[in-house]
C-alpha atoms as a PDB file:
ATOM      1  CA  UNK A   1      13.781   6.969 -33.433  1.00  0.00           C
ATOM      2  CA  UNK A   2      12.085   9.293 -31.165  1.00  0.00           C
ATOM      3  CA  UNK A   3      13.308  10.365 -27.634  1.00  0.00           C
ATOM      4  CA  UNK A   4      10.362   8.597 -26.093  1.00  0.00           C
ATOM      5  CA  UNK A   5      11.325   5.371 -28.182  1.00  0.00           C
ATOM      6  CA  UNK A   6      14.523   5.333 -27.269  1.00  0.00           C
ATOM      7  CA  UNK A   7      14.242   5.457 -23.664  1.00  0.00           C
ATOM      8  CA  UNK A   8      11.954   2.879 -23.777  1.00  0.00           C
ATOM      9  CA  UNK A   9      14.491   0.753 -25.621  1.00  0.00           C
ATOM     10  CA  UNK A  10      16.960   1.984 -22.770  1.00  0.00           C
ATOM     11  CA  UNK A  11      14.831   0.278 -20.222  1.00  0.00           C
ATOM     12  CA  UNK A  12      14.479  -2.876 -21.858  1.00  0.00           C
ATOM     13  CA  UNK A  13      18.282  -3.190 -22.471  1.00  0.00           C
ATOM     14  CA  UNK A  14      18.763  -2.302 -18.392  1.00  0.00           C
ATOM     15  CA  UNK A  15      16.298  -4.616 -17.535  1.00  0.00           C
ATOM     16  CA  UNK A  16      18.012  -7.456 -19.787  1.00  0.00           C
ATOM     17  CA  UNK A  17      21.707  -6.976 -18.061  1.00  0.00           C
ATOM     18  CA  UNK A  18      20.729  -6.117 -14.263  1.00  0.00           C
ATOM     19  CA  UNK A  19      21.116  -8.639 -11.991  1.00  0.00           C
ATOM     20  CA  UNK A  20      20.137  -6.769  -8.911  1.00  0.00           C
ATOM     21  CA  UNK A  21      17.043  -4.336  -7.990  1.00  0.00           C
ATOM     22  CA  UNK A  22      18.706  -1.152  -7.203  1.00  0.00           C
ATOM     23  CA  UNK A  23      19.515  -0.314  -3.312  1.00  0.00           C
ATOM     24  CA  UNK A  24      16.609   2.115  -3.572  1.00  0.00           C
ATOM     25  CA  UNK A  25      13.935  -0.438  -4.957  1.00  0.00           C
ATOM     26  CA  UNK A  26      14.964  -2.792  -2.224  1.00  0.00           C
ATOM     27  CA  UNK A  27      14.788  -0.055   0.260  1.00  0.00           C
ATOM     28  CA  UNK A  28      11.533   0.699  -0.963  1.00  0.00           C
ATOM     29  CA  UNK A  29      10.038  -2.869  -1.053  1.00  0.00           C
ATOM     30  CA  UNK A  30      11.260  -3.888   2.597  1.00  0.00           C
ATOM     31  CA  UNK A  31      10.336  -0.765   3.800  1.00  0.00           C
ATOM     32  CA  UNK A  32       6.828  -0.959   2.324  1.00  0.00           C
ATOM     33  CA  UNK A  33       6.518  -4.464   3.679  1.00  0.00           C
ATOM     34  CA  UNK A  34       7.444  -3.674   7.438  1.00  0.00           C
ATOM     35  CA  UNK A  35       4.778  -0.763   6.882  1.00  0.00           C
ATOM     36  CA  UNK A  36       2.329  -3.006   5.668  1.00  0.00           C
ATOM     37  CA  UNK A  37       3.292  -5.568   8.812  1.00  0.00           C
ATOM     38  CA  UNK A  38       2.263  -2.603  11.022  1.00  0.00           C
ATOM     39  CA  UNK A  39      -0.525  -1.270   9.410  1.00  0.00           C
ATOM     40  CA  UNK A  40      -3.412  -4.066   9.200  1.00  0.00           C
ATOM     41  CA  UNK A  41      -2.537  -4.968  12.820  1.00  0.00           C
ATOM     42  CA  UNK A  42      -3.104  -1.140  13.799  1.00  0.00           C
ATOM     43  CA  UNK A  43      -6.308  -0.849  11.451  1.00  0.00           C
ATOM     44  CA  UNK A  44      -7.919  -4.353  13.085  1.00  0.00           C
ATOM     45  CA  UNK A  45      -7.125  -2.648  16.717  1.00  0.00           C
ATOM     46  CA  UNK A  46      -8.310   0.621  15.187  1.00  0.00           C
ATOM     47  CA  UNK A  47     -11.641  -1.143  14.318  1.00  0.00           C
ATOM     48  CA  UNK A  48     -12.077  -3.309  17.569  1.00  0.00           C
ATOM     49  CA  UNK A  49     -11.355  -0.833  20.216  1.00  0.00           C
ATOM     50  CA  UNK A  50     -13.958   1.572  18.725  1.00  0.00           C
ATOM     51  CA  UNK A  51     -16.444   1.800  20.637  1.00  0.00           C
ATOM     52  CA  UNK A  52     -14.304   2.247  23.890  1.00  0.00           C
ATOM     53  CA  UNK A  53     -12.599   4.959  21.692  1.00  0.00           C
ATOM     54  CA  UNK A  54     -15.873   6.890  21.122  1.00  0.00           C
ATOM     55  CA  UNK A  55     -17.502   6.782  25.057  1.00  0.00           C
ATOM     56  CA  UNK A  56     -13.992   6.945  26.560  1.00  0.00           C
ATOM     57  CA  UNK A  57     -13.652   3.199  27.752  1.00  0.00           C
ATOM     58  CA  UNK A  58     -10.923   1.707  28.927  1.00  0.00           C
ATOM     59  CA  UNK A  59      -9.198   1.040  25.939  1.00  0.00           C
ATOM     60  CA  UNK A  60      -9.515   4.571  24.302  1.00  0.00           C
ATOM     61  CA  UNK A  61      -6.145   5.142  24.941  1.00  0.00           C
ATOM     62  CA  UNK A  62      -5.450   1.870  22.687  1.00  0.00           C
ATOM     63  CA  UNK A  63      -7.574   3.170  20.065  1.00  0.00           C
ATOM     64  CA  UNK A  64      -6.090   6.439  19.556  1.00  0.00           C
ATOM     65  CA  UNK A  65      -2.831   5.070  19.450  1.00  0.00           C
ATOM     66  CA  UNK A  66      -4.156   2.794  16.758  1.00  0.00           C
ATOM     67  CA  UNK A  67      -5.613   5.379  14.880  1.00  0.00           C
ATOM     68  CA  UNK A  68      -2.871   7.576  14.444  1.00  0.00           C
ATOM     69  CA  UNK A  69      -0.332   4.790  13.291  1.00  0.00           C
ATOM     70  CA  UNK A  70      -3.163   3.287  11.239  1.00  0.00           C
ATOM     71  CA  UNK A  71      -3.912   6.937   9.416  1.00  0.00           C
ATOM     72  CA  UNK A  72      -0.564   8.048   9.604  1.00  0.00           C
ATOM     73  CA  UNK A  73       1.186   5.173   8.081  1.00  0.00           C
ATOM     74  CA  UNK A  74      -1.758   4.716   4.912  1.00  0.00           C
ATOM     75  CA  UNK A  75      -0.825   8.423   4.048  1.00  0.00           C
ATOM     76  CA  UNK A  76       3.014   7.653   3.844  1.00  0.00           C
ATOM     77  CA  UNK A  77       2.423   4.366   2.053  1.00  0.00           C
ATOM     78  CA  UNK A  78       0.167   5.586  -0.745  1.00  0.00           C
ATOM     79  CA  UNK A  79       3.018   8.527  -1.500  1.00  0.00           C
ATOM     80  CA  UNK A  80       5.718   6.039  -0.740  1.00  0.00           C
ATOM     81  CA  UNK A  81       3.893   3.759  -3.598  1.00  0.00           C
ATOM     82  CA  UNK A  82       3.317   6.739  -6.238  1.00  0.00           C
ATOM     83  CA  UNK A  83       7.295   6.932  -5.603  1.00  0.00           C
ATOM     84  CA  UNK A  84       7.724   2.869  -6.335  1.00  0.00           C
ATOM     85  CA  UNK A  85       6.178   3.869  -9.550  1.00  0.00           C
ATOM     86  CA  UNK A  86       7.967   6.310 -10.909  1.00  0.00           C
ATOM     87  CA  UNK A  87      11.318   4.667  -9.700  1.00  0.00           C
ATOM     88  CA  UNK A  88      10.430   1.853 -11.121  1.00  0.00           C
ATOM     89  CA  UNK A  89      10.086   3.154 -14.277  1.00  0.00           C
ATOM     90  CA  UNK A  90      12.714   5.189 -14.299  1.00  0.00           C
ATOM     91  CA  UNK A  91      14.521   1.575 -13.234  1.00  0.00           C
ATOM     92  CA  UNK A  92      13.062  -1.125 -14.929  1.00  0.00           C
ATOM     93  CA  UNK A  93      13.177  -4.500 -13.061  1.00  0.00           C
ATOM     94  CA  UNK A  94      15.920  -7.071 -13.770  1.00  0.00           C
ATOM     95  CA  UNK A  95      15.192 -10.166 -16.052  1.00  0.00           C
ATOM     96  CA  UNK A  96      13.561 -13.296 -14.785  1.00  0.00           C
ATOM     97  CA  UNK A  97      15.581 -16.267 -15.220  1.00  0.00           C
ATOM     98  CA  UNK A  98      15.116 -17.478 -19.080  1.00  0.00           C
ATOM     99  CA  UNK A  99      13.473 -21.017 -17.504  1.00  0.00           C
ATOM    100  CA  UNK A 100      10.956 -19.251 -15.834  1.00  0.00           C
ATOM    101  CA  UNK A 101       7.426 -20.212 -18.420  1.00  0.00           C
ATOM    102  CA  UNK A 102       5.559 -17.763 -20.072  1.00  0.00           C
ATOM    103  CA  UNK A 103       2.898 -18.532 -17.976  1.00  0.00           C
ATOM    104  CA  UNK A 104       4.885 -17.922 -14.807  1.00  0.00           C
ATOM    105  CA  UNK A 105       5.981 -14.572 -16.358  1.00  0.00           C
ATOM    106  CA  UNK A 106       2.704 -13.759 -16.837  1.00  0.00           C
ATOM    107  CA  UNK A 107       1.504 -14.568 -13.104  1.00  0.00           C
ATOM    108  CA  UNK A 108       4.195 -12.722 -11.648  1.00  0.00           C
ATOM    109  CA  UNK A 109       3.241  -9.275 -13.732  1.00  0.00           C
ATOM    110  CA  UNK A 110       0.222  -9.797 -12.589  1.00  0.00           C
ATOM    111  CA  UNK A 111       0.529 -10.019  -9.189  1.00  0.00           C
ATOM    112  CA  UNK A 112       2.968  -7.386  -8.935  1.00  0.00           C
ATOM    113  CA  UNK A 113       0.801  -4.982 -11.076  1.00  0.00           C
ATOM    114  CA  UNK A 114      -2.430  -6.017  -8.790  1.00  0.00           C
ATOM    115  CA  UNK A 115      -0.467  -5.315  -5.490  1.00  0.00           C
ATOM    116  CA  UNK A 116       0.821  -1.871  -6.814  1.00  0.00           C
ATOM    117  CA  UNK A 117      -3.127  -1.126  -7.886  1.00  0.00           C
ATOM    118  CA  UNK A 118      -3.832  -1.981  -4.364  1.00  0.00           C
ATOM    119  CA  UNK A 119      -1.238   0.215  -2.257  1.00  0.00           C
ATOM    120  CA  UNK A 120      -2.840   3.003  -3.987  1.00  0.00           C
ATOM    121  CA  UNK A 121      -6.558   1.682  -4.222  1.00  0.00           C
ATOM    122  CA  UNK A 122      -6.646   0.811  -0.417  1.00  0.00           C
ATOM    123  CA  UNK A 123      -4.925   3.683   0.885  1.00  0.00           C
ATOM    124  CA  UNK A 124      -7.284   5.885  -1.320  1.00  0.00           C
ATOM    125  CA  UNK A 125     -10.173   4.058  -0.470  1.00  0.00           C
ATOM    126  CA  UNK A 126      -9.317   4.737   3.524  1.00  0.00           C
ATOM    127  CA  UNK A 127      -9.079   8.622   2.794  1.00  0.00           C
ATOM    128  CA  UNK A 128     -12.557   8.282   1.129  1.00  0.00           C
ATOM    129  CA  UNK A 129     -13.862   7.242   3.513  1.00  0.00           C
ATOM    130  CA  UNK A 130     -12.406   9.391   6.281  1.00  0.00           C
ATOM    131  CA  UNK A 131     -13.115  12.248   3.813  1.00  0.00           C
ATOM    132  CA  UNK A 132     -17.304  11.304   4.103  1.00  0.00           C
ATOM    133  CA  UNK A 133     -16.642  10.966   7.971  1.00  0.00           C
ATOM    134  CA  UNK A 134     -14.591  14.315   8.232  1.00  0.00           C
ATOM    135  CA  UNK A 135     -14.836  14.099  11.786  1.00  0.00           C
ATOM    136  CA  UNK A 136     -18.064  15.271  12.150  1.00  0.00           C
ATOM    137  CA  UNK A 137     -20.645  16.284  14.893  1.00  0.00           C
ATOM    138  CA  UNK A 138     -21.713  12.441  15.872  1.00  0.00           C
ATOM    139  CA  UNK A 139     -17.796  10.862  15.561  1.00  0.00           C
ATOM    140  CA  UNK A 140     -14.285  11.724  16.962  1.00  0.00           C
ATOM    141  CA  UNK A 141     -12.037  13.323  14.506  1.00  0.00           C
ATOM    142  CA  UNK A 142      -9.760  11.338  12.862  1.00  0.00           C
ATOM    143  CA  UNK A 143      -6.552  10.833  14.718  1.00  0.00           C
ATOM    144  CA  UNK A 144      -3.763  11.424  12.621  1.00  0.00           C
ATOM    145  CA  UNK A 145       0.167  12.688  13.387  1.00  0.00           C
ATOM    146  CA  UNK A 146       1.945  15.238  11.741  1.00  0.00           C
ATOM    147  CA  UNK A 147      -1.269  16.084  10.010  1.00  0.00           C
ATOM    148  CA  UNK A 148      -2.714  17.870  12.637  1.00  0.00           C
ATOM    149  CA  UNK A 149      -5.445  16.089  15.262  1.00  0.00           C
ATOM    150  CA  UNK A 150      -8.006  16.690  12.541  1.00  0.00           C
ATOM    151  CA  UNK A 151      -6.077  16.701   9.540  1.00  0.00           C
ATOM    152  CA  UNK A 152      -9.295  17.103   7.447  1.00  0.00           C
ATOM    153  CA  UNK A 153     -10.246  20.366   9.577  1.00  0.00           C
ATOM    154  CA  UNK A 154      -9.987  24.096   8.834  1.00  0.00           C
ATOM    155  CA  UNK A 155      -5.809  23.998  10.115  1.00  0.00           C
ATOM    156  CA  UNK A 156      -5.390  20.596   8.686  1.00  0.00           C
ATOM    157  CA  UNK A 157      -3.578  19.240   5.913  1.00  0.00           C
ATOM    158  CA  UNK A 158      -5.204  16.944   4.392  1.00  0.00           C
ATOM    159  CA  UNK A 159      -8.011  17.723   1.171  1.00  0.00           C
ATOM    160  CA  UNK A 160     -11.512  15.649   1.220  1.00  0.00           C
ATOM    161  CA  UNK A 161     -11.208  13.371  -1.644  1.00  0.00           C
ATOM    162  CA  UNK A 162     -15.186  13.670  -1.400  1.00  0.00           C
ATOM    163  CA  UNK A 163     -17.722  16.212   0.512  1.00  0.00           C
ATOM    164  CA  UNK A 164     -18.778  15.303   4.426  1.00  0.00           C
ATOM    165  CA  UNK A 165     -21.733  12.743   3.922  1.00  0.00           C
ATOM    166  CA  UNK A 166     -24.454  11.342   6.608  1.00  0.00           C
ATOM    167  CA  UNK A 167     -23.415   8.416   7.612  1.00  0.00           C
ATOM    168  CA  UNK A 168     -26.188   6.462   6.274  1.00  0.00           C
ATOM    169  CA  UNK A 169     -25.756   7.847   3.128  1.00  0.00           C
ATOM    170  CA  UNK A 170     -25.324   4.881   0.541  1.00  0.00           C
ATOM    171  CA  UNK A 171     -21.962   6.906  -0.880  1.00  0.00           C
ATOM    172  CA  UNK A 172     -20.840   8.333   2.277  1.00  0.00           C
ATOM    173  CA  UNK A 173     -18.474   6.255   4.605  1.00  0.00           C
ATOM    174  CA  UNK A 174     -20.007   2.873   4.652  1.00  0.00           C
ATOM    175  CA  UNK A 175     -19.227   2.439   0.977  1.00  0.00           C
ATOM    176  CA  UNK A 176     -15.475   3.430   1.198  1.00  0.00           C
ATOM    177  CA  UNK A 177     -14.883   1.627   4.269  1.00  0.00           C
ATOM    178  CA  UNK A 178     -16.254  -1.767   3.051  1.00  0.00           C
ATOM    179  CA  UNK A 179     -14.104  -1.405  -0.064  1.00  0.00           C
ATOM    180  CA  UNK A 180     -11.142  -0.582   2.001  1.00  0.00           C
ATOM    181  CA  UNK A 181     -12.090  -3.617   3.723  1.00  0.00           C
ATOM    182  CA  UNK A 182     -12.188  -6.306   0.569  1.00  0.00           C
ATOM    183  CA  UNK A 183      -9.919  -4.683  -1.308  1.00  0.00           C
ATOM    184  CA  UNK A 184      -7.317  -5.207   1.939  1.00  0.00           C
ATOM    185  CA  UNK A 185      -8.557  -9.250   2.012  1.00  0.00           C
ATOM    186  CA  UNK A 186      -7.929  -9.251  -1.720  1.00  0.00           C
ATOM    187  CA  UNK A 187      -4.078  -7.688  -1.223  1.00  0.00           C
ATOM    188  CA  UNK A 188      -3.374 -10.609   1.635  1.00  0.00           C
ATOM    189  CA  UNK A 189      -4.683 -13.667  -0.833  1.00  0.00           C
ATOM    190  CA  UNK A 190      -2.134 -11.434  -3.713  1.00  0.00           C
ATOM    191  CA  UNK A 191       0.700 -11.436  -1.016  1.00  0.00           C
ATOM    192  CA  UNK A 192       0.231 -14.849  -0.212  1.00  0.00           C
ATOM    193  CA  UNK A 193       1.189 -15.724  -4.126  1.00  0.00           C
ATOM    194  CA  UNK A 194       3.536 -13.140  -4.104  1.00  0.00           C
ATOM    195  CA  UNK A 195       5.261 -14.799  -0.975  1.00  0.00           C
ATOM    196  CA  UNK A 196       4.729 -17.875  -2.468  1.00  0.00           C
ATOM    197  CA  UNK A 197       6.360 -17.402  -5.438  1.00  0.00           C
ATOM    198  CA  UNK A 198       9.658 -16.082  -3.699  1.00  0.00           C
ATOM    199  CA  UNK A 199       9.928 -18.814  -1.880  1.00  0.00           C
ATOM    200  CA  UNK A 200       8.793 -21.399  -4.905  1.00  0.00           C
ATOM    201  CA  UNK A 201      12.358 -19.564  -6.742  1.00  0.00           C
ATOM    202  CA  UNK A 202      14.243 -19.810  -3.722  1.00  0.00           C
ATOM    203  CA  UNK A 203      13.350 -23.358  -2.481  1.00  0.00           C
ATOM    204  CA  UNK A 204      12.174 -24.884  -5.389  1.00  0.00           C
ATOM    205  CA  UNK A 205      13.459 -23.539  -8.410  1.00  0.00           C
ATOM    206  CA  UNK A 206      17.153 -22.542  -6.955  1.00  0.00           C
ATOM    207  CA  UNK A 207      17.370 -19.302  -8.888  1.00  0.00           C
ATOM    208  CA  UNK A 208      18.317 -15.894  -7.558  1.00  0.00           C
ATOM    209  CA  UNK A 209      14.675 -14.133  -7.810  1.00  0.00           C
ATOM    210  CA  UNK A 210      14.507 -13.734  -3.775  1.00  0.00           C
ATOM    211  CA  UNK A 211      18.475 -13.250  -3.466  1.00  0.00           C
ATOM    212  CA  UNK A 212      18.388 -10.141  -5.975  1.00  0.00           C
ATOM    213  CA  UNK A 213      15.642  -8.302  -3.721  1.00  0.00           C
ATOM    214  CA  UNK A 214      17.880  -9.089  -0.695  1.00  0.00           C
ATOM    215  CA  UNK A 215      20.621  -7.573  -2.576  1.00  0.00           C
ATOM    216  CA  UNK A 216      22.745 -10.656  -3.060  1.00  0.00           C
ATOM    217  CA  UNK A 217      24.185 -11.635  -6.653  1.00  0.00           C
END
């Protein structure tokens, strides 16, 4: 058997006997969700207080604020993700319950997998965008901490995913930014099932699915 085989057999067998997600997976997954609680709060403001933030209204202030946790925060979650992944399969996850159907297996893969694909994909798609925007002559920089006020200028940080584009430009921001946008209304209808579902197990079912993530055998 090769090396590659073997692990992979290694994984199976740990996710057959665990009972619990490791401390760090449940560390991860709460701390990911409190993110997430703070994030499309601070991107809505972000978006609303706009304006004000570009002509120096009243609620500027508001917007920068917004902007920098809303930037900030989608740069630590996509690395935090990329993380997820490679913990996770390093450390498989445990077992469902043997009752669970095949079809119910099958959903909850899914969902997981999807909401994975977007904490990368929306992050991504929010750096795109920024990327076409880069800040330039006809918008304010984008506010960012620990990145530098521009992190996407000469003494910032941060790479362009792709080159400075007009703004009318049919691949330039507008295209990024509405994609950032449905892929974000597709995660909440995914985190309603996946909310859902814990709470079907807990409630309904009786099993230990939501206990395990809370670290409770």
């Amino acid at each position: 058997m090769t090396r590659s085989a073997n692990e992979s057999a290694q994984r199976a067998r740990a996710a057959q006997t665990a009972t619990l997600w490791t401390r760090t997976a449940r560390w991860l997954h709460w701390s990911t969700a409190l993110a997430v609680v703070v994030e499309v709060p601070a991107g809505f403001t972000m978006a609303w207080t706009y304006l004000d933030g570009l002509k120096g209204g009243p609620l500027a202030g508001l917007h920068i604020r917004a902007s920098q946790v809303h930037h900030t925060l989608g740069m630590i979650l996509l690395f935090t993700t990329l993380f997820r992944l490679c913990w996770r399969w390093r450390h498989p996850a445990p077992a469902l319950p043997p009752e669970v159907s095949v079809h119910g297996r099958l959903l909850a893969r899914t969902v997981q997998a999807s909401l994975y694909a977007l904490l990368l994909l929306i992050p991504l798609s929010g750096w795109a965008a920024l990327s076409a925007l880069a800040g330039g002559a006809d918008f304010p920089a984008p506010e960012l901490w620990f990145f530098g006020h521009d992190g996407f200028g000469p003494s910032g940080l941060i790479p362009h995913l792709v080159a400075p584009r007009p703004w009318n430009d049919p691949l330039g921001y507008g295209l990024f930014a509405r994609a950032h946008v449905w892929m974000l209304w597709g995660g909440a209808a995914l985190l309603a099932l996946h909310v859902g579902g814990a709470i079907k197990h807990h409630f309904v079912d009786r099993d230990r699915v939501l206990l395990r993530m809370i670290g409770r055998k």
